[in-house]
PDB file of N, CA and C in Angstrom:
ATOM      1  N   UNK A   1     -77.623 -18.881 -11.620  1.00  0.00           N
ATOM      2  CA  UNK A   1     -76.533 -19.508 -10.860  1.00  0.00           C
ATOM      3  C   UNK A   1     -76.223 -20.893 -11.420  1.00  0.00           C
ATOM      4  N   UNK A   2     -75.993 -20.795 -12.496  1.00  0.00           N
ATOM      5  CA  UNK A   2     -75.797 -22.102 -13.429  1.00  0.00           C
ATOM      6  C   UNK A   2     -74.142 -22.381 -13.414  1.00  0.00           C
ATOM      7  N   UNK A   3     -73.802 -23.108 -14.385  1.00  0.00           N
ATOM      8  CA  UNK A   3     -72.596 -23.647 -15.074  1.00  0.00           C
ATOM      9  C   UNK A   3     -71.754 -21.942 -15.269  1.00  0.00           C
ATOM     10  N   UNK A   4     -72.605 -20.946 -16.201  1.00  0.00           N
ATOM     11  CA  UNK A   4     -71.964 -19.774 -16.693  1.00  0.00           C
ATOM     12  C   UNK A   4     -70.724 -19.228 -15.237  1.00  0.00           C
ATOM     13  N   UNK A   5     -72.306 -19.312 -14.142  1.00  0.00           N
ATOM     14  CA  UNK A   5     -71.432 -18.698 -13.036  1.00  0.00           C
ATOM     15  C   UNK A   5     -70.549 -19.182 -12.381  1.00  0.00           C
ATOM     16  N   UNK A   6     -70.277 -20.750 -12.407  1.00  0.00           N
ATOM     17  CA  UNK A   6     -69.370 -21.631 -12.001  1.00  0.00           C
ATOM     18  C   UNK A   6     -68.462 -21.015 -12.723  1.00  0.00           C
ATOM     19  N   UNK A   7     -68.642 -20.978 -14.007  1.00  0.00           N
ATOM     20  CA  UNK A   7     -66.936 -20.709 -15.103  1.00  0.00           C
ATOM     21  C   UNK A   7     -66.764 -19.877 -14.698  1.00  0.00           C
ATOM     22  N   UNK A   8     -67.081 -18.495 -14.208  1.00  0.00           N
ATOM     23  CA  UNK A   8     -67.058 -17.243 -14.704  1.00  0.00           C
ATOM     24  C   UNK A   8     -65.882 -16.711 -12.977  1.00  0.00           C
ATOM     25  N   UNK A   9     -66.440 -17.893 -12.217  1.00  0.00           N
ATOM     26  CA  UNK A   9     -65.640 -17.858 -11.029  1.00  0.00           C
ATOM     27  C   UNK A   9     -64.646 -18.515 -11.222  1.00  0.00           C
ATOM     28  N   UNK A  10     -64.586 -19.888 -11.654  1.00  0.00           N
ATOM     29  CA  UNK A  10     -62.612 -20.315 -11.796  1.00  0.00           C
ATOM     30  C   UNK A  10     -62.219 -19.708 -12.679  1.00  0.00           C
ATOM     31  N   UNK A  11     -62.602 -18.851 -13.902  1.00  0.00           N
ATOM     32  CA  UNK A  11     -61.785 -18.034 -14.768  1.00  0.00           C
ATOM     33  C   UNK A  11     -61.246 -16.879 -14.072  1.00  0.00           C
ATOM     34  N   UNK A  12     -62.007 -16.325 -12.890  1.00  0.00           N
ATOM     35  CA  UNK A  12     -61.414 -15.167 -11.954  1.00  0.00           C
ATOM     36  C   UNK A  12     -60.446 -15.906 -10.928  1.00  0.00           C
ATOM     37  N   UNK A  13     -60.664 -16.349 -10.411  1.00  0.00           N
ATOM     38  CA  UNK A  13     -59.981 -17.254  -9.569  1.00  0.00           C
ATOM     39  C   UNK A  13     -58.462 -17.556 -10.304  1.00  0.00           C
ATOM     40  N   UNK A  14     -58.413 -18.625 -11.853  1.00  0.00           N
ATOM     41  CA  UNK A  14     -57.204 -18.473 -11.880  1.00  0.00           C
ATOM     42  C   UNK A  14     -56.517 -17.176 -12.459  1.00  0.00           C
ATOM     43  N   UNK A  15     -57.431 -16.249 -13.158  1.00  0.00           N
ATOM     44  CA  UNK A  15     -56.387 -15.327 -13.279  1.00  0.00           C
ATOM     45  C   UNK A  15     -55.890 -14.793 -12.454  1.00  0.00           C
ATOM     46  N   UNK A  16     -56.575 -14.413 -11.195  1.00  0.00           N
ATOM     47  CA  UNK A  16     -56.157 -13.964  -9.960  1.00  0.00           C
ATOM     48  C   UNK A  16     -54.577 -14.525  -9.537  1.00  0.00           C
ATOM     49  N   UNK A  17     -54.864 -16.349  -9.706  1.00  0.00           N
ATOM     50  CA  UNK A  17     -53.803 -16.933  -9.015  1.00  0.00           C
ATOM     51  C   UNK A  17     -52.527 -16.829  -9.923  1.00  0.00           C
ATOM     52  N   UNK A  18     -52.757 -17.178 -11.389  1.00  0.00           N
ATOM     53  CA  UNK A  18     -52.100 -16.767 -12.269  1.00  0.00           C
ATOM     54  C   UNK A  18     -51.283 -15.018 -11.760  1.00  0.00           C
ATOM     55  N   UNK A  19     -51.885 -14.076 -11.817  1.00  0.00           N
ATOM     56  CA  UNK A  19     -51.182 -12.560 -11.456  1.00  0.00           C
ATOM     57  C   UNK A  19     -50.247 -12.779 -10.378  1.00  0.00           C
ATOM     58  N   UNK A  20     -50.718 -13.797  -9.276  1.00  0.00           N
ATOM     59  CA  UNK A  20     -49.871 -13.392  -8.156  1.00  0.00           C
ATOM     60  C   UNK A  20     -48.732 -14.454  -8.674  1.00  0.00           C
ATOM     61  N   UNK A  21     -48.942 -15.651  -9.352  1.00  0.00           N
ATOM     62  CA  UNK A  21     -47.635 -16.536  -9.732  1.00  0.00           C
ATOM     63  C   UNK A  21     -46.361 -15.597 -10.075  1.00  0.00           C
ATOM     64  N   UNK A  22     -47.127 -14.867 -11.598  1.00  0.00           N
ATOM     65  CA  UNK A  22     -46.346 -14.372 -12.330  1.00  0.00           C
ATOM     66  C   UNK A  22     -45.622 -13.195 -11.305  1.00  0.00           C
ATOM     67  N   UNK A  23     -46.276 -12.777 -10.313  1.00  0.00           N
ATOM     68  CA  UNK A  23     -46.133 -11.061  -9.891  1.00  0.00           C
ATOM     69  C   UNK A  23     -44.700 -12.063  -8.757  1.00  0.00           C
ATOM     70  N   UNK A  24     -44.727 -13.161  -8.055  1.00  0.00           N
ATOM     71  CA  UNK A  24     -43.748 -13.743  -7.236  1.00  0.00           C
ATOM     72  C   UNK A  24     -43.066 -14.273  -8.003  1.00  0.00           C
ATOM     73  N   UNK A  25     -43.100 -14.574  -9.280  1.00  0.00           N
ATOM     74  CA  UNK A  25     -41.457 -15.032 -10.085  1.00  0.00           C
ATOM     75  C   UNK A  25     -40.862 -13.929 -10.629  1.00  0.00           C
ATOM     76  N   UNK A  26     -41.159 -12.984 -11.046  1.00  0.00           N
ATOM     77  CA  UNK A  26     -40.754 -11.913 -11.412  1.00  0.00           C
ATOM     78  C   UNK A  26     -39.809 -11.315 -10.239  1.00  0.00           C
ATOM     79  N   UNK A  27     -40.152 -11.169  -9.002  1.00  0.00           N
ATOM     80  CA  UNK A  27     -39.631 -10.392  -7.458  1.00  0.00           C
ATOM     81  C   UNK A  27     -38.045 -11.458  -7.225  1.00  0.00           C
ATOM     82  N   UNK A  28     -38.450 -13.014  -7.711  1.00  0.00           N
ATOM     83  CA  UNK A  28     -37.792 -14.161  -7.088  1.00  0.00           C
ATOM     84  C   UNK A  28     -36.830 -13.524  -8.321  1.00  0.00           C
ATOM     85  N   UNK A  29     -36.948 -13.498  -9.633  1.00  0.00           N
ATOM     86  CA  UNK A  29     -35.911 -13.073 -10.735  1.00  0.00           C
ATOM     87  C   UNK A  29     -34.946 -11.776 -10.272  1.00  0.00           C
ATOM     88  N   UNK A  30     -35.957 -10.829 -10.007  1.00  0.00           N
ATOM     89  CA  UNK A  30     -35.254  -9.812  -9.848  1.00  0.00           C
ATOM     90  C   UNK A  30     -34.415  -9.349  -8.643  1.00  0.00           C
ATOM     91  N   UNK A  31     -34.619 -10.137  -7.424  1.00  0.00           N
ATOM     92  CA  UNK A  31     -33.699 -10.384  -6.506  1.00  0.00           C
ATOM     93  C   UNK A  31     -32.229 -11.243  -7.234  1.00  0.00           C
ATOM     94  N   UNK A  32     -32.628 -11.987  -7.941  1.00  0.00           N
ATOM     95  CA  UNK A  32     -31.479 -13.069  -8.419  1.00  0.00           C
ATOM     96  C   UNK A  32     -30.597 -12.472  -8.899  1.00  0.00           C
ATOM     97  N   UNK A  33     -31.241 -11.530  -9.958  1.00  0.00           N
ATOM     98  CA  UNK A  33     -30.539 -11.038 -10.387  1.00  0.00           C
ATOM     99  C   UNK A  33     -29.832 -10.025 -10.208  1.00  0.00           C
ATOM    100  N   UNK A  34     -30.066  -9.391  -9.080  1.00  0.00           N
ATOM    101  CA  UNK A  34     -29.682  -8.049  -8.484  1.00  0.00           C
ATOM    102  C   UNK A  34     -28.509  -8.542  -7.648  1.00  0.00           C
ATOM    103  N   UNK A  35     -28.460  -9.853  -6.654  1.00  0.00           N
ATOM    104  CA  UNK A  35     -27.449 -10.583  -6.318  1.00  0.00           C
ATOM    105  C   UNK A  35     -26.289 -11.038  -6.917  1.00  0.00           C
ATOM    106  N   UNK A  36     -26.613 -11.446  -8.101  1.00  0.00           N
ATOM    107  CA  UNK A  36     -25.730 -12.108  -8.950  1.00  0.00           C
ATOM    108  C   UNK A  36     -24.882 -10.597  -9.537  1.00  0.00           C
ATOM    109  N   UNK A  37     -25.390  -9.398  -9.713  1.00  0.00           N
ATOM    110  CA  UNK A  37     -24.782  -7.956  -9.883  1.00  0.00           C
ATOM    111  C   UNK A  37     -23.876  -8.066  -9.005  1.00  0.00           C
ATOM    112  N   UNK A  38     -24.538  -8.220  -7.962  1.00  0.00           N
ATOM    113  CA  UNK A  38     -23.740  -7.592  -6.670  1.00  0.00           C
ATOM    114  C   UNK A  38     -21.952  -8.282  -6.337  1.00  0.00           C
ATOM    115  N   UNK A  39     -22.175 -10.130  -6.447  1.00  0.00           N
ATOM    116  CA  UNK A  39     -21.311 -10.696  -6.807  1.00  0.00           C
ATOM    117  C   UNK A  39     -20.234 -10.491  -7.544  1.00  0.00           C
ATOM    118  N   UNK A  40     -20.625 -10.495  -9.296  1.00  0.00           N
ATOM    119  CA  UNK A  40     -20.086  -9.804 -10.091  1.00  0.00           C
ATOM    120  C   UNK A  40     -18.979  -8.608 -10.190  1.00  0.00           C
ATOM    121  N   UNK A  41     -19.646  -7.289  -9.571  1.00  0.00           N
ATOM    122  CA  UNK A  41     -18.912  -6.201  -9.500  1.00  0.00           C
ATOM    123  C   UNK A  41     -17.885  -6.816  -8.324  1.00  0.00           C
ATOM    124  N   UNK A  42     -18.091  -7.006  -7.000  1.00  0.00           N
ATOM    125  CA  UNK A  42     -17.651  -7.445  -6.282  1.00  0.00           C
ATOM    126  C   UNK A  42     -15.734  -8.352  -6.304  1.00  0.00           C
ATOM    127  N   UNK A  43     -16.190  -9.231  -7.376  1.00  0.00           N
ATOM    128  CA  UNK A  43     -15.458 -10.245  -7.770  1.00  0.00           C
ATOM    129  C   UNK A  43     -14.544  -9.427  -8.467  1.00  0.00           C
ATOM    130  N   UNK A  44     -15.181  -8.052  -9.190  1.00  0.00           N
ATOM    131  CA  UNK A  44     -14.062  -7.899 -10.476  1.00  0.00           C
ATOM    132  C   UNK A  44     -13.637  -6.429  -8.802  1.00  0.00           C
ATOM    133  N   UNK A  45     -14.290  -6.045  -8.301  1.00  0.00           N
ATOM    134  CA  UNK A  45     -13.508  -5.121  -7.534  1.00  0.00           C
ATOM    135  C   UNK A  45     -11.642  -5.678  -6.653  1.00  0.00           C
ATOM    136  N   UNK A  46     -11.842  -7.087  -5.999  1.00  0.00           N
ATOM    137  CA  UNK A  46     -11.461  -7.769  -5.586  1.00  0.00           C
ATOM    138  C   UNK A  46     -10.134  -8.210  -6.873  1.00  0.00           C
ATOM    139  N   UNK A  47     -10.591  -8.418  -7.665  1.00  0.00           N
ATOM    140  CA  UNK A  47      -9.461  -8.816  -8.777  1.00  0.00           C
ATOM    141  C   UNK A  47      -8.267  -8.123  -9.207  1.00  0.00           C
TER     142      UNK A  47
END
């Protein structure tokens, strides 16, 4: 229960936190962008 196991826990820890960053910007993108579709067609339906 040294130093090794200290690292061996914030290296899990941030990848963990790291996965969920990446896994909630990805959802935040792909809403954006699914909106900004929606707009789009919208705008040219309207035109």
């Amino acid at each position: 229960m040294g130093e090794d196991y200290t690292r061996r826990i914030v290296k899990e820890l941030t990848k963990i936190a790291l996965t969920d960053l990446w896994r909630e910007y990805n959802s935040i993108e792909r809403d954006f962008w699914e909106k900004h579709e929606e707009a789009i067609a919208e705008y040219f339906q309207h035109s």
